[in-house]
C-alpha atoms as a PDB file:
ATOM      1  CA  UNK A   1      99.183 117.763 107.787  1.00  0.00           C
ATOM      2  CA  UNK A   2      97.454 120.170 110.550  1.00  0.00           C
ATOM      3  CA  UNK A   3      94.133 119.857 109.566  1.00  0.00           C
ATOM      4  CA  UNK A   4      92.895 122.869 107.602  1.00  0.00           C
ATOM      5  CA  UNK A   5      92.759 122.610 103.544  1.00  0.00           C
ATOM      6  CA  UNK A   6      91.122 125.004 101.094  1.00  0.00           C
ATOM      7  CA  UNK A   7      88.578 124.377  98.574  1.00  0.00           C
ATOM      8  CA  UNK A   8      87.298 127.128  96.531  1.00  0.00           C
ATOM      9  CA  UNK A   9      87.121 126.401  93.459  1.00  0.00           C
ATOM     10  CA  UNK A  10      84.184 124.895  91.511  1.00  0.00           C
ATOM     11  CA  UNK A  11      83.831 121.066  91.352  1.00  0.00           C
ATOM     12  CA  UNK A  12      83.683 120.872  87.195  1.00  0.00           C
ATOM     13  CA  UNK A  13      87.274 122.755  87.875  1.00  0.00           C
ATOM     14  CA  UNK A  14      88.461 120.052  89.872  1.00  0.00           C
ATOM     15  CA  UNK A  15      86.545 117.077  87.993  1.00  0.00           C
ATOM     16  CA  UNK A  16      88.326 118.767  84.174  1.00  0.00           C
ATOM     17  CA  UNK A  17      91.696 118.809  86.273  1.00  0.00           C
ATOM     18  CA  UNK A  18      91.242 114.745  86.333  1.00  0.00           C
ATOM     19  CA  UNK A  19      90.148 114.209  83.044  1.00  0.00           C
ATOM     20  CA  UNK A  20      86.914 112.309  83.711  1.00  0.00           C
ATOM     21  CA  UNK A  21      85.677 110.649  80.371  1.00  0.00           C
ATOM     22  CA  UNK A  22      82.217 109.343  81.400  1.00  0.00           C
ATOM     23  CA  UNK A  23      79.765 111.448  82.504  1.00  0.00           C
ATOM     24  CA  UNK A  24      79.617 112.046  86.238  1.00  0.00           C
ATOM     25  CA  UNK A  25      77.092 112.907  89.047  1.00  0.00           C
ATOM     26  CA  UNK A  26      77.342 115.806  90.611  1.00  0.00           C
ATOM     27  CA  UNK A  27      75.956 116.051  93.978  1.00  0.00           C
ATOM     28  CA  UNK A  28      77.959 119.584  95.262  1.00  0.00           C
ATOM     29  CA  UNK A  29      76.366 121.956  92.502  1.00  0.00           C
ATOM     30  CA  UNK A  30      77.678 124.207  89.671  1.00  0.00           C
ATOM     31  CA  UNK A  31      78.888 127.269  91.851  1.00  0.00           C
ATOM     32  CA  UNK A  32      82.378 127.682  92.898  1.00  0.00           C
ATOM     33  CA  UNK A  33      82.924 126.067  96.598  1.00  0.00           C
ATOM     34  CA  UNK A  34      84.557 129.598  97.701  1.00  0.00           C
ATOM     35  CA  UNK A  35      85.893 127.690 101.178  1.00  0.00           C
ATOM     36  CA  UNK A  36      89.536 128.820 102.139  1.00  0.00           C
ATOM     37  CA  UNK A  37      89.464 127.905 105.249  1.00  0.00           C
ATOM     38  CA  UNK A  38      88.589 124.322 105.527  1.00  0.00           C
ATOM     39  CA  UNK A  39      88.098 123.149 109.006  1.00  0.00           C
ATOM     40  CA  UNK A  40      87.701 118.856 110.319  1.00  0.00           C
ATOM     41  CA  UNK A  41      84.267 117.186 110.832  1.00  0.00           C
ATOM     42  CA  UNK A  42      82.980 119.726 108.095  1.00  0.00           C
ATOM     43  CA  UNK A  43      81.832 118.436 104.753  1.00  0.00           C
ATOM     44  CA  UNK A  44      84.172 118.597 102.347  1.00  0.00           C
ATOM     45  CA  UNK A  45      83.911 117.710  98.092  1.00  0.00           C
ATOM     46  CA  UNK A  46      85.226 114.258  97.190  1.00  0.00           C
ATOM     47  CA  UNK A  47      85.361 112.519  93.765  1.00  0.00           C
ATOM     48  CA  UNK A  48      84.871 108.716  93.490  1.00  0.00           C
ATOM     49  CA  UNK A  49      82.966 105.415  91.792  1.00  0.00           C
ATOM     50  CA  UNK A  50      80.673 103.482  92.327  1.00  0.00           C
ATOM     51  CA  UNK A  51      78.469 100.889  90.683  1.00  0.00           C
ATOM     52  CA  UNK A  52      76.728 103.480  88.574  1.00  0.00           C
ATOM     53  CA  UNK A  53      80.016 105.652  87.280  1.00  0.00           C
ATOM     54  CA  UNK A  54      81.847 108.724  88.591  1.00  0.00           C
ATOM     55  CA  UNK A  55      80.357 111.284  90.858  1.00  0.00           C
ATOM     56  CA  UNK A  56      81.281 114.209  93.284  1.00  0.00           C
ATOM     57  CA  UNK A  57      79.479 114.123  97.076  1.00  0.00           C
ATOM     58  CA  UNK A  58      80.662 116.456  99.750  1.00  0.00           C
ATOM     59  CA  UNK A  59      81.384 114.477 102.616  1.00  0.00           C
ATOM     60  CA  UNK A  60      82.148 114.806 106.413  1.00  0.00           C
ATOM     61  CA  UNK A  61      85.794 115.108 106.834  1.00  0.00           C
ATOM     62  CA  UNK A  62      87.063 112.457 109.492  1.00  0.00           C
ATOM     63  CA  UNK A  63      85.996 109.022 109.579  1.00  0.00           C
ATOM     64  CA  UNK A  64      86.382 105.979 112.673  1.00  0.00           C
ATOM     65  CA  UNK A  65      84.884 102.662 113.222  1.00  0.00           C
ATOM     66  CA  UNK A  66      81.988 101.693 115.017  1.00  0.00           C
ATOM     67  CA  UNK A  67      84.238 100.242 117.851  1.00  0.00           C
ATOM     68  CA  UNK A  68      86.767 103.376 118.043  1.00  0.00           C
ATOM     69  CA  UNK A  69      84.084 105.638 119.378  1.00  0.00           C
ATOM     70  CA  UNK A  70      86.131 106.260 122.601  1.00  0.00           C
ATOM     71  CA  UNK A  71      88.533 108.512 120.559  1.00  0.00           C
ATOM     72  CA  UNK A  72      87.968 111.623 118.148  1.00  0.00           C
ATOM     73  CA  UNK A  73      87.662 110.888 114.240  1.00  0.00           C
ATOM     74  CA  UNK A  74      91.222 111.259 112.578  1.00  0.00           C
ATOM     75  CA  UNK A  75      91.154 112.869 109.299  1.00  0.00           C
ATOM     76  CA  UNK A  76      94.513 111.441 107.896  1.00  0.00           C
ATOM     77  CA  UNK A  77      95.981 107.962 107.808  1.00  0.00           C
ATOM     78  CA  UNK A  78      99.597 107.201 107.174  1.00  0.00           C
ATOM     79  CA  UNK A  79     100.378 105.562 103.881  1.00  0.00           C
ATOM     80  CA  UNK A  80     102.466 103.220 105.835  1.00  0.00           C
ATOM     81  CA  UNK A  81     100.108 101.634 107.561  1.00  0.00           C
ATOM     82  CA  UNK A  82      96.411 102.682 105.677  1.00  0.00           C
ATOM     83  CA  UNK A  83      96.245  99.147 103.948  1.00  0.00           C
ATOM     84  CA  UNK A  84      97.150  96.632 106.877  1.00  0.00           C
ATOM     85  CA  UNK A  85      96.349  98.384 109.943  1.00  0.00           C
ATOM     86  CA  UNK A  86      93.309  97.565 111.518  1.00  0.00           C
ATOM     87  CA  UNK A  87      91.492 100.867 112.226  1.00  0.00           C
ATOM     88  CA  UNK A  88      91.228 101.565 108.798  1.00  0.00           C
ATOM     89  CA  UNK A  89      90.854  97.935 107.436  1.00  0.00           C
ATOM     90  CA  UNK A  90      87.047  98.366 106.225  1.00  0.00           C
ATOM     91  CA  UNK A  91      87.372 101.490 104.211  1.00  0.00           C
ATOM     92  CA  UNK A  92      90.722 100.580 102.418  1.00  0.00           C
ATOM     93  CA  UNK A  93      88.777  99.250  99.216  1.00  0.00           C
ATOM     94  CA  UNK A  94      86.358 102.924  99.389  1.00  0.00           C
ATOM     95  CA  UNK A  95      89.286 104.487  97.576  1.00  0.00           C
ATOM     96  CA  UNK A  96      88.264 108.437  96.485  1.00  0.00           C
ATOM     97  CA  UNK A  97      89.867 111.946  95.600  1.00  0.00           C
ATOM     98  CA  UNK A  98      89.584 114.899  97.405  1.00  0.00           C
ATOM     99  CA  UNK A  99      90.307 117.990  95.035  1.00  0.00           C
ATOM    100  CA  UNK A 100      91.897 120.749  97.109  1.00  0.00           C
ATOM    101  CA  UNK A 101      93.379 124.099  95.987  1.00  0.00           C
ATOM    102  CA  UNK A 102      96.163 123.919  99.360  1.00  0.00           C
ATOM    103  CA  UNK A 103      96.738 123.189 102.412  1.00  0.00           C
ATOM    104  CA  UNK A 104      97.791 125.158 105.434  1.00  0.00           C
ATOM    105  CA  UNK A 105     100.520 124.331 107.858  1.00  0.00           C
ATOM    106  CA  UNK A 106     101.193 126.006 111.448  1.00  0.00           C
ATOM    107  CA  UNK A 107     105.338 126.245 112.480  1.00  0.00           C
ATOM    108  CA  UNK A 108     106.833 126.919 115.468  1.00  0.00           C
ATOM    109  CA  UNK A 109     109.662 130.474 114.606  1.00  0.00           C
ATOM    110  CA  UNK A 110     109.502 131.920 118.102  1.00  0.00           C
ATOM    111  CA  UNK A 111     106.732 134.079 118.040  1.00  0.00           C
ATOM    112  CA  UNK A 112     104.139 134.761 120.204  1.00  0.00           C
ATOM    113  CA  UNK A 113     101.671 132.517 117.819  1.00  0.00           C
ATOM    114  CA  UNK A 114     102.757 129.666 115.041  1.00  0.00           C
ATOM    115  CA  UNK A 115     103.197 131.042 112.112  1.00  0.00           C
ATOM    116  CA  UNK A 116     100.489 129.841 109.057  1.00  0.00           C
ATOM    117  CA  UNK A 117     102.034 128.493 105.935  1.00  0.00           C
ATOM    118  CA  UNK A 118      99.803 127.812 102.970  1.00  0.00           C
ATOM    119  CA  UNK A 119     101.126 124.951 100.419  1.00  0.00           C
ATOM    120  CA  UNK A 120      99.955 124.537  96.795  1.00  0.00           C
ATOM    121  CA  UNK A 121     101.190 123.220  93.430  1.00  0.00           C
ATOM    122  CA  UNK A 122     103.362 125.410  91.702  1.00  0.00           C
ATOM    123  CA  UNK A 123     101.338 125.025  88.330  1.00  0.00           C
ATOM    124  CA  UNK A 124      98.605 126.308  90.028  1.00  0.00           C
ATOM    125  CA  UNK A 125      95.938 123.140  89.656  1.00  0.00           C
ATOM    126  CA  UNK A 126      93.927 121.199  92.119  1.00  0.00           C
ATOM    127  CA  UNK A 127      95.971 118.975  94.280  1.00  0.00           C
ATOM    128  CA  UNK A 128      94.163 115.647  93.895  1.00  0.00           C
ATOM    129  CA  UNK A 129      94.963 113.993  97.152  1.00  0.00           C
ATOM    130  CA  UNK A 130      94.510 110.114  97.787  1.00  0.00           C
ATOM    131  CA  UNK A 131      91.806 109.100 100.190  1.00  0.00           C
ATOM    132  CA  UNK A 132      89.328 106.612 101.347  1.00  0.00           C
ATOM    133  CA  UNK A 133      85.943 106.683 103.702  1.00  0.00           C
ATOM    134  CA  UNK A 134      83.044 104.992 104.040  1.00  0.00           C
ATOM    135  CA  UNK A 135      80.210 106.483 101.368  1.00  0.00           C
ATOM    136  CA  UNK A 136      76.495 104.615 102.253  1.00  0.00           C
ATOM    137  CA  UNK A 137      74.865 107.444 102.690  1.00  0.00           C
ATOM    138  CA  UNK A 138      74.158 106.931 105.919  1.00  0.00           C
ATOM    139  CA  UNK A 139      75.326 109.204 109.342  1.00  0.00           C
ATOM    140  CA  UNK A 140      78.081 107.328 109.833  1.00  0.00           C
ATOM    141  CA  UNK A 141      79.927 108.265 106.499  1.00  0.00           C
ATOM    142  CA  UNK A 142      83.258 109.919 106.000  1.00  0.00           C
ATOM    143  CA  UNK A 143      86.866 110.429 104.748  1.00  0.00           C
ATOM    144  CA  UNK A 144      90.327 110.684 105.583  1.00  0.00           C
ATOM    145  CA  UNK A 145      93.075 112.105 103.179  1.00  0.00           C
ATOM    146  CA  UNK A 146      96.439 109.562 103.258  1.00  0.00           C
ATOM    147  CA  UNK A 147      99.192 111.391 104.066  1.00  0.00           C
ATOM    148  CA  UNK A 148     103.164 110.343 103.524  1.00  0.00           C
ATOM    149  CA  UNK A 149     106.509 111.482 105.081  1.00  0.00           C
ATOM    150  CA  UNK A 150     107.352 115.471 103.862  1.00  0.00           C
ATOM    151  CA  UNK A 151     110.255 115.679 101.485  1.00  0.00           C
ATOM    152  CA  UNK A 152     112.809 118.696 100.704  1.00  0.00           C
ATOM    153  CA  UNK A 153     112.294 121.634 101.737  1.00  0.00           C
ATOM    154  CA  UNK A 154     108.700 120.781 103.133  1.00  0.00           C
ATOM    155  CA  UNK A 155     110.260 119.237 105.987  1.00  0.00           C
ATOM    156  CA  UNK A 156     110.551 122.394 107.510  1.00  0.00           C
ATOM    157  CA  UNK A 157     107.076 123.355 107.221  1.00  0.00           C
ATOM    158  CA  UNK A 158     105.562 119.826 108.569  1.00  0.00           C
ATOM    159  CA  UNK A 159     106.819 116.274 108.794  1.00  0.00           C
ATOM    160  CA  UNK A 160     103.474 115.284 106.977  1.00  0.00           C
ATOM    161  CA  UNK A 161     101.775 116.059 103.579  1.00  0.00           C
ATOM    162  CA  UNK A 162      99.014 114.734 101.591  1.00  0.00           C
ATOM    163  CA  UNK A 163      99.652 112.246  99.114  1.00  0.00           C
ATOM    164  CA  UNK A 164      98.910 113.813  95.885  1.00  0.00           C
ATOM    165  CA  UNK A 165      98.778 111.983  92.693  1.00  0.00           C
ATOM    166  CA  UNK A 166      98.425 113.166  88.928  1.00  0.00           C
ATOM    167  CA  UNK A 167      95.604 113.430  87.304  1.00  0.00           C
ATOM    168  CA  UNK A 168      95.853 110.324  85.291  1.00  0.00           C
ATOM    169  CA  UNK A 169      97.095 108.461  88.642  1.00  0.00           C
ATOM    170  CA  UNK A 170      94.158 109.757  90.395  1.00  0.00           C
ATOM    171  CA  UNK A 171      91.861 108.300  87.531  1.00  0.00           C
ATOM    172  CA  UNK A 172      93.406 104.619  88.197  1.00  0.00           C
ATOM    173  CA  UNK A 173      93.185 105.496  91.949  1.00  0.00           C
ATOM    174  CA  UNK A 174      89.608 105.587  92.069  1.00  0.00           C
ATOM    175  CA  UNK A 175      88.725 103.233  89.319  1.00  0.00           C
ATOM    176  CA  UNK A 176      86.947  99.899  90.620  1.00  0.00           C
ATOM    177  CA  UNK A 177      89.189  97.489  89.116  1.00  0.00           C
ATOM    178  CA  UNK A 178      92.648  98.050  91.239  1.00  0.00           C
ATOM    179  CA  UNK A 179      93.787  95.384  93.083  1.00  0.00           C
ATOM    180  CA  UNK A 180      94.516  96.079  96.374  1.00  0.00           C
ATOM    181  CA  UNK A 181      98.574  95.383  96.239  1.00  0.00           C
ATOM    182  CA  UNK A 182      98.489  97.982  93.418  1.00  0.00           C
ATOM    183  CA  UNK A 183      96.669 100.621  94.781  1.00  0.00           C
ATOM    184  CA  UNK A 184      99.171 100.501  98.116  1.00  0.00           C
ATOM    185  CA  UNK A 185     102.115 100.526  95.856  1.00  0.00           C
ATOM    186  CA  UNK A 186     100.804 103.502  93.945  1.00  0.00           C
ATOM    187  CA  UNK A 187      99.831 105.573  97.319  1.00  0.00           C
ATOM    188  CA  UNK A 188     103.378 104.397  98.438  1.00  0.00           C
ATOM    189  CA  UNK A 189     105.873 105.106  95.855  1.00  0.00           C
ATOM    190  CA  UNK A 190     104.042 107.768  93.164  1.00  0.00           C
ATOM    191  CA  UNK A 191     103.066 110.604  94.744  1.00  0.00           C
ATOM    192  CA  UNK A 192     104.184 113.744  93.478  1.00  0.00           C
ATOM    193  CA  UNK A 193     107.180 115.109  95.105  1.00  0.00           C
ATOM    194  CA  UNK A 194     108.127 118.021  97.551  1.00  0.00           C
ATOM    195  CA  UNK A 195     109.447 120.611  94.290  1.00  0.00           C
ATOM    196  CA  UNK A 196     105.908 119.796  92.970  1.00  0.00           C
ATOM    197  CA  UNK A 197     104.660 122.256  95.252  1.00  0.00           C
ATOM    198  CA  UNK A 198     105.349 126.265  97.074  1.00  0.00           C
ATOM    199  CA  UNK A 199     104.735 127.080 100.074  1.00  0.00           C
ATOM    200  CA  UNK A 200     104.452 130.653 101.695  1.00  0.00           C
ATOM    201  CA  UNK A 201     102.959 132.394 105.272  1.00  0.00           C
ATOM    202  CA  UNK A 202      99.753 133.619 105.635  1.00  0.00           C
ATOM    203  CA  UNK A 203      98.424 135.558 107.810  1.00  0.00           C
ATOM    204  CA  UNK A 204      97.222 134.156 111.503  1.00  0.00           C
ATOM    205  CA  UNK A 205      93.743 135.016 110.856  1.00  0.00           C
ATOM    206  CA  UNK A 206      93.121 131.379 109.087  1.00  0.00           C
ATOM    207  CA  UNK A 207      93.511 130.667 112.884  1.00  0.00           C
ATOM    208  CA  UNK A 208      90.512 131.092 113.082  1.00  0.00           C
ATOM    209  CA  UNK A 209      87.603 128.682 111.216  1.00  0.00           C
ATOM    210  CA  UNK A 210      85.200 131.036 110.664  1.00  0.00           C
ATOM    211  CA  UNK A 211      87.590 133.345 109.037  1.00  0.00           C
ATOM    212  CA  UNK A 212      86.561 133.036 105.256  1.00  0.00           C
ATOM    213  CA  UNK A 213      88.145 134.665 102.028  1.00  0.00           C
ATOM    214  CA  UNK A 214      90.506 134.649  99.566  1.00  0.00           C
ATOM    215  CA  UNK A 215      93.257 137.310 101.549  1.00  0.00           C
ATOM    216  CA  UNK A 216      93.827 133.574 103.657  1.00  0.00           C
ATOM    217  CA  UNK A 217      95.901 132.836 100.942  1.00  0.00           C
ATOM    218  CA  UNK A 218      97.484 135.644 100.243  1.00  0.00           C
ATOM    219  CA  UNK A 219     101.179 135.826 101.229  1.00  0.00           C
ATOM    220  CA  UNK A 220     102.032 137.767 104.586  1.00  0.00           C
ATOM    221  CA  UNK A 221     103.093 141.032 103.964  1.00  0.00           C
END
């Protein structure tokens, strides 16, 4: 996963796509997000728990510990490793969802630039991707998306993708009573697979962050 997502749509969208019951906090507003080009350390909607019940936040994307400030922020962490690995080790029990519309990719096909690819469910929901971060409130905060091994076709697009669950998976992703073993098992072995999704180019303008708009998505002519 390069690094660049889209999130346009409006968070009641995202929160009816995972069939929240209770009644939920909203913290991002009642317009539609209208962001198609997504860039890192930007603040980005998530859906999660805590003590007092669902709610939606938008948080910075990219997260590290207080002792890994000698590096940049990553904004993924591989499934393999997410729940025993060290770096993330705090922020493995902070599990949340990040609603997304896509995802872009950039590939190597000879040209002068990579070419953009943007990736999104064929049924044409949110993709509710996996992810955990540290939510106090404080300056500190932020996520990373986990991210698994590409399948099928998607190999040739990037090695990496998001791991995106259904909507009743998400639910039980983010819900407070998980045990840990069960929650890696899930992010593991239950994402949905590679013919879940399409993937198209773009043009190279998404290259660029503060390109905005909703011709980023449209397929290259």
């Amino acid at each position: 996963m390069c690094g660049r997502l889209s999130q346009y749509r409006g968070i009641h969208d995202f929160v009816e796509t995972l069939s929240l019951p209770e009644s939920w906090r909203n913290n991002v507003g009642d317009q539609p997000l209208g962001r198609y080009n997504v860039a890192p350390t930007t603040p980005v909607a998530v859906l999660r728990m805590d003590e007092a019940g669902p709610r939606a936040d938008l948080v910075r994307w990219g997260w590290r510990p207080h002792w890994a400030s000698d590096r940049a922020a990553p904004i993924n962490a591989r499934v393999e490793k997410v729940a025993h690995g060290p770096f993330f080790r705090s922020i493995w029990p902070n599990r949340a969802i990040t609603p997304i519309d896509g995802w872009y990719e950039w590939v190597n096909e000879g040209g002068p630039k990579k070419q953009p690819y943007y990736i999104r469910r064929r049924d044409g929901r949110p993709a509710l991707c996996a992810s955990i971060g540290q939510f106090t409130g404080g300056e500190h905060d932020g996520f990373v998306i986990i991210t698994a091994d590409a399948q099928g076709g998607m190999v040739d697009v990037h090695d990496r993708r998001p791991v995106v669950l259904s909507p009743e998976l998400a639910y039980e992703w983010i819900g407070a009573e998980m045990p840990s073993e069960h929650a890696e098992q899930l992010v593991l072995n239950l994402g949905e697979p590679a013919d879940a999704f399409e993937w198209y180019r773009v043009n190279t303008a998404v290259g660029n962050v503060r390109n905005q708009g909703a011709e980023l998505i449209e397929p290259a002519q």
